[in-house]
Protein backbone atom coordinates (compact mmCIF):
# COMPACT_ATOMS: atom_id res chain seq x y z
CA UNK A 1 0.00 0.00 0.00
CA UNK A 2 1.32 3.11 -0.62
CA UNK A 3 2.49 6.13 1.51
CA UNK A 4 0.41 8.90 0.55
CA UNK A 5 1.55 11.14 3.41
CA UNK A 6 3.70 14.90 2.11
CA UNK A 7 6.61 14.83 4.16
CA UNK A 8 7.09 18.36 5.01
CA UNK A 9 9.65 21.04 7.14
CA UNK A 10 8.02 24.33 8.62
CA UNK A 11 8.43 27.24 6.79
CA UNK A 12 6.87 30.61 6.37
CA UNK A 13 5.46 29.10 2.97
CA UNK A 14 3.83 26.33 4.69
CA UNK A 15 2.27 28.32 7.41
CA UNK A 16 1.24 30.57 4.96
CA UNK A 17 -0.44 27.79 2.72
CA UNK A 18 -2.10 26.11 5.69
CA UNK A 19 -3.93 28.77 6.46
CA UNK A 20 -5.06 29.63 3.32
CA UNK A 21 -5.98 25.80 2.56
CA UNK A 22 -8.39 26.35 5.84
CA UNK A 23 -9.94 29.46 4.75
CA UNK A 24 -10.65 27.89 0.95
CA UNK A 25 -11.94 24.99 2.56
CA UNK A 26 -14.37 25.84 5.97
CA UNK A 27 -14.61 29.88 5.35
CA UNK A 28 -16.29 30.56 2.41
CA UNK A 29 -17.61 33.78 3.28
CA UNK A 30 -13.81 35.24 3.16
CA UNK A 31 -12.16 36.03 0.18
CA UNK A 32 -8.90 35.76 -0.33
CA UNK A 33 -7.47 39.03 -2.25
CA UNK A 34 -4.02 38.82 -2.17
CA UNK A 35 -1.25 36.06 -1.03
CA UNK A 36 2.50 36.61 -1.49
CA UNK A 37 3.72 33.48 -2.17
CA UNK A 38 7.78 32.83 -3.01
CA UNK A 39 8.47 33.44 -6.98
CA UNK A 40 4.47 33.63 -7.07
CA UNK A 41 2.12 36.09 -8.80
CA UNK A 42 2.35 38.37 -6.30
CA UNK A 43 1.95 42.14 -7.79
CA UNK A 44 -2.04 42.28 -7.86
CA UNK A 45 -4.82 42.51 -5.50
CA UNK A 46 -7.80 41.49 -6.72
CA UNK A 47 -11.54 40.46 -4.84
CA UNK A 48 -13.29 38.14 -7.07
CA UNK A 49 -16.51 37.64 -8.00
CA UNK A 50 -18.52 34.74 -9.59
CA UNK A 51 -18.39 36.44 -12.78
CA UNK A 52 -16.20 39.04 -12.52
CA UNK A 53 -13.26 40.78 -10.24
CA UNK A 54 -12.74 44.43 -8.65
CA UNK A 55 -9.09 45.52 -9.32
CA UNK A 56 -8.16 47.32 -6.12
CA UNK A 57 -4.66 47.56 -6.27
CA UNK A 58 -0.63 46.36 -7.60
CA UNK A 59 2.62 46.36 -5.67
CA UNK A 60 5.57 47.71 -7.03
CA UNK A 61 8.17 44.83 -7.33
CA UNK A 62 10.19 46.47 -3.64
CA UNK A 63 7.51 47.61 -2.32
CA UNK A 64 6.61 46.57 1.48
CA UNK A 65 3.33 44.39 1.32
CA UNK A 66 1.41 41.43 3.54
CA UNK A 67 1.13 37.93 3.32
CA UNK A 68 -2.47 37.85 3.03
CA UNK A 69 -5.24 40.03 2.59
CA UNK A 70 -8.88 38.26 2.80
CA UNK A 71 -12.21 40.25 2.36
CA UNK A 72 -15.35 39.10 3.76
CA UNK A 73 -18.44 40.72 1.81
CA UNK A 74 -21.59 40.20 4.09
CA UNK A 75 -19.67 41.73 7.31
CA UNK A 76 -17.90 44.18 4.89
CA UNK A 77 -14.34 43.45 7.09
CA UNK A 78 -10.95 43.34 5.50
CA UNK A 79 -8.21 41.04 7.25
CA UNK A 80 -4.76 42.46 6.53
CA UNK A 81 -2.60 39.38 7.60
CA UNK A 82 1.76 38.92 8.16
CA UNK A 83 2.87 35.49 8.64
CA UNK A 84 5.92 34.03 10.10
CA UNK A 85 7.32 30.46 10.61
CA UNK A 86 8.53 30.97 14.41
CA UNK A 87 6.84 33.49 17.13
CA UNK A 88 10.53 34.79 17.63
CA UNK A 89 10.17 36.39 14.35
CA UNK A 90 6.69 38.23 14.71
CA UNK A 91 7.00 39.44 17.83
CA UNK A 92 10.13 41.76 17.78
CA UNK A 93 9.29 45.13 18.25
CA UNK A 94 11.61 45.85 14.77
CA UNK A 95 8.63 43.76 12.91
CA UNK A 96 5.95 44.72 14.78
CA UNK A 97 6.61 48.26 13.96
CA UNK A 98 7.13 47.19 9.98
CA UNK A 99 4.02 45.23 9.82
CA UNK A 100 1.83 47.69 11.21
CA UNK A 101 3.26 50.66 8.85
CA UNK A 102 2.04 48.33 5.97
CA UNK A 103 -1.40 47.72 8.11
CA UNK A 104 -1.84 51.02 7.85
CA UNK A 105 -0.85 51.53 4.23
CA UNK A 106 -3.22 48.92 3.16
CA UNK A 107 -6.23 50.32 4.56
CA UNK A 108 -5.92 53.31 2.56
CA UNK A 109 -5.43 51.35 -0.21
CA UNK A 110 -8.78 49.59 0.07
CA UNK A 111 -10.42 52.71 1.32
CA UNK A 112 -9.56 54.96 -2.00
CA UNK A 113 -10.79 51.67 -4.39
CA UNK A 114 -14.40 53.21 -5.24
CA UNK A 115 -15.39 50.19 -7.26
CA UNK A 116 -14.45 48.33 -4.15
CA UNK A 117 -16.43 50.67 -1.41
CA UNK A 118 -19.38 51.16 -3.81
CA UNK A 119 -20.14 47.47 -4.10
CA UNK A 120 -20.09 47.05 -0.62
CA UNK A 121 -23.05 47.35 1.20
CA UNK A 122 -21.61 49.19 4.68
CA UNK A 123 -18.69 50.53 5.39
CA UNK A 124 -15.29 48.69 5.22
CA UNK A 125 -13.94 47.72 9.13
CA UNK A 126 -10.34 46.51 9.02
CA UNK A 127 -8.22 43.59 11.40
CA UNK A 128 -4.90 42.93 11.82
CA UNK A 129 -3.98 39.77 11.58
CA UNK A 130 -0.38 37.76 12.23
CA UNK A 131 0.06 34.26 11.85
CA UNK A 132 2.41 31.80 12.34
CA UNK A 133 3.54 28.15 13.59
CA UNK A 134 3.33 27.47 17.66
CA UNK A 135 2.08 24.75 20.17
CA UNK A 136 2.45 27.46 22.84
CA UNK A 137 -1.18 28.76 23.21
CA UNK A 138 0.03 31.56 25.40
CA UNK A 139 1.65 32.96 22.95
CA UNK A 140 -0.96 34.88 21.54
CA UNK A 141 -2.26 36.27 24.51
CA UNK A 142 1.64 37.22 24.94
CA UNK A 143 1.83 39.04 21.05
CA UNK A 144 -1.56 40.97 21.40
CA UNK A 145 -0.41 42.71 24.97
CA UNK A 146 3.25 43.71 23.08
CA UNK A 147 1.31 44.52 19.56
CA UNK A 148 -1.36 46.74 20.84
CA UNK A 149 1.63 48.44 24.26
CA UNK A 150 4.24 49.52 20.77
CA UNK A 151 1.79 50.34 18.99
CA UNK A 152 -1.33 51.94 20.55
CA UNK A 153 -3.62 50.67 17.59
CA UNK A 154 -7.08 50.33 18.12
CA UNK A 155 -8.02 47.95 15.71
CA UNK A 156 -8.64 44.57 16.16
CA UNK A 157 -6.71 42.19 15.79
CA UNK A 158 -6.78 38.25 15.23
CA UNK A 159 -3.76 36.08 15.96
CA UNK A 160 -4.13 32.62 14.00
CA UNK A 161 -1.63 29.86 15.20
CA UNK A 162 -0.84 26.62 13.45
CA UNK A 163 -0.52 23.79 15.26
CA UNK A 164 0.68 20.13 14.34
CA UNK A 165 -1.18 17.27 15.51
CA UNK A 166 0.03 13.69 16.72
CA UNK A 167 -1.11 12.43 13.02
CA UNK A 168 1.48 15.23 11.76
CA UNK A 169 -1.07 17.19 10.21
CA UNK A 170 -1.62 20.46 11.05
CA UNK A 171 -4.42 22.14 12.32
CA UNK A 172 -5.67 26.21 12.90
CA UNK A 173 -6.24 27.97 16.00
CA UNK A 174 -7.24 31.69 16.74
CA UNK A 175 -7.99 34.18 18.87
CA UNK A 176 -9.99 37.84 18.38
CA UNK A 177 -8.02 40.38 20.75
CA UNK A 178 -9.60 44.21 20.73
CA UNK A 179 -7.84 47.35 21.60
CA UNK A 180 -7.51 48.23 25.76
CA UNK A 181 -10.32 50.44 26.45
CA UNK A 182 -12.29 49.67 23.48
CA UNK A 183 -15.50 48.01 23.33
CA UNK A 184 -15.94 44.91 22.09
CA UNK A 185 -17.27 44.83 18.53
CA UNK A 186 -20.07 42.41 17.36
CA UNK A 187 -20.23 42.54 13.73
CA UNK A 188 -15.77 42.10 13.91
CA UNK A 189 -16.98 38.88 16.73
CA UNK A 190 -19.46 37.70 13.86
CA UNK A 191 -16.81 38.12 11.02
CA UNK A 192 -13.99 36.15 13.30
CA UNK A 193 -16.66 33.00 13.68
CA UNK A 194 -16.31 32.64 10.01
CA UNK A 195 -13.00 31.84 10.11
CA UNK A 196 -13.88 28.72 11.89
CA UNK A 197 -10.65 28.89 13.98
CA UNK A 198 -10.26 26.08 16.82
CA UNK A 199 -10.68 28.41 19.52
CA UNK A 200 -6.56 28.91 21.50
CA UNK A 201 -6.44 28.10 25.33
């Protein structure tokens, strides 16, 4: 009988790819706009449509830009997403700072596209998202405290860990973290159940 098992290392690539294998498979109300594979077709950013796509944007070949971007329509919230392979490379203060500079970019990005605001129904509400490979649960509680102390966002923000089981597979976990002193936010709770992310902790 054959081994039909993908022997596999952890990588950025693959944590990327997991995650994006989850969303395409259990989240079907999220959209997946943009991922920056290695050597891929990274330059465009496009939310598509059963019959046609909205054009919202293209990187420059140097220019700073996510991992993932993912739309969801019916909550009208845009996930703005870096991913690492190791939590000792997301949560340097060096990165933190980086990512959250291209956060920022992004959302004026998607907030000038008119074909992209116009089709939606209610205004766009943005999260930022990091992701990358851990068994350490804690650690996200432990990333959210240091994201939102450097840099006093107040924003949401969803950290998505992935997680390999005892079969070697791997799974997705996540948690929804808002702002200190802000009120929690249904509609962003709503959006963040249809991730389906195994809930961390």
């Amino acid at each position: 009988m054959p081994n039909d098992k993908i022997i596999y290392s952890i990588s950025e690539e693959i944590v990327r790819f997991t995650f994006e294998v989850h969303v395409k498979q259990n989240a079907p109300a999220w959209n997946i706009c943009f991922t920056n594979p290695t050597a891929g077709p990274w330059k465009t950013i496009t939310y598509e449509m059963p019959d046609s796509s909205i054009k919202i944007g293209r990187y420059e070949r140097e220019e700073q830009r996510p991992d993932l971007i993912l739309l969801n329509k019916t909550k009208s919230a845009c996930l703005i997403i870096e991913a690492k392979d190791e939590f000792s490379k997301i949560c340097s203060t060096d990165q933190i700072n980086k990512s959250f500079k291209v956060f920022k970019k992004e959302v004026k990005r998607f907030q000038s596209c008119t074909n992209l605001t116009n089709y939606l129904r209610n205004n766009l509400c943005f999260i930022d998202g990091f992701l990358w490979y851990s068994s350490d649960k804690k650690s996200a509680d432990i990333f959210a405290e240091t994201y939102y102390k450097e840099t006093k966002s107040t924003t949401p923000l969803i950290c998505i860990l992935i997680n390999k089981l005892p079969d070697n597979s791997l799974s997705c976990g996540g948690s929804l973290f808002f702002a200190p002193k802000t009120d929690k936010n249904d509609h962003i709770i709503s959006a963040f159940q249809e991730l389906v992310l195994k809930r961390l902790g």
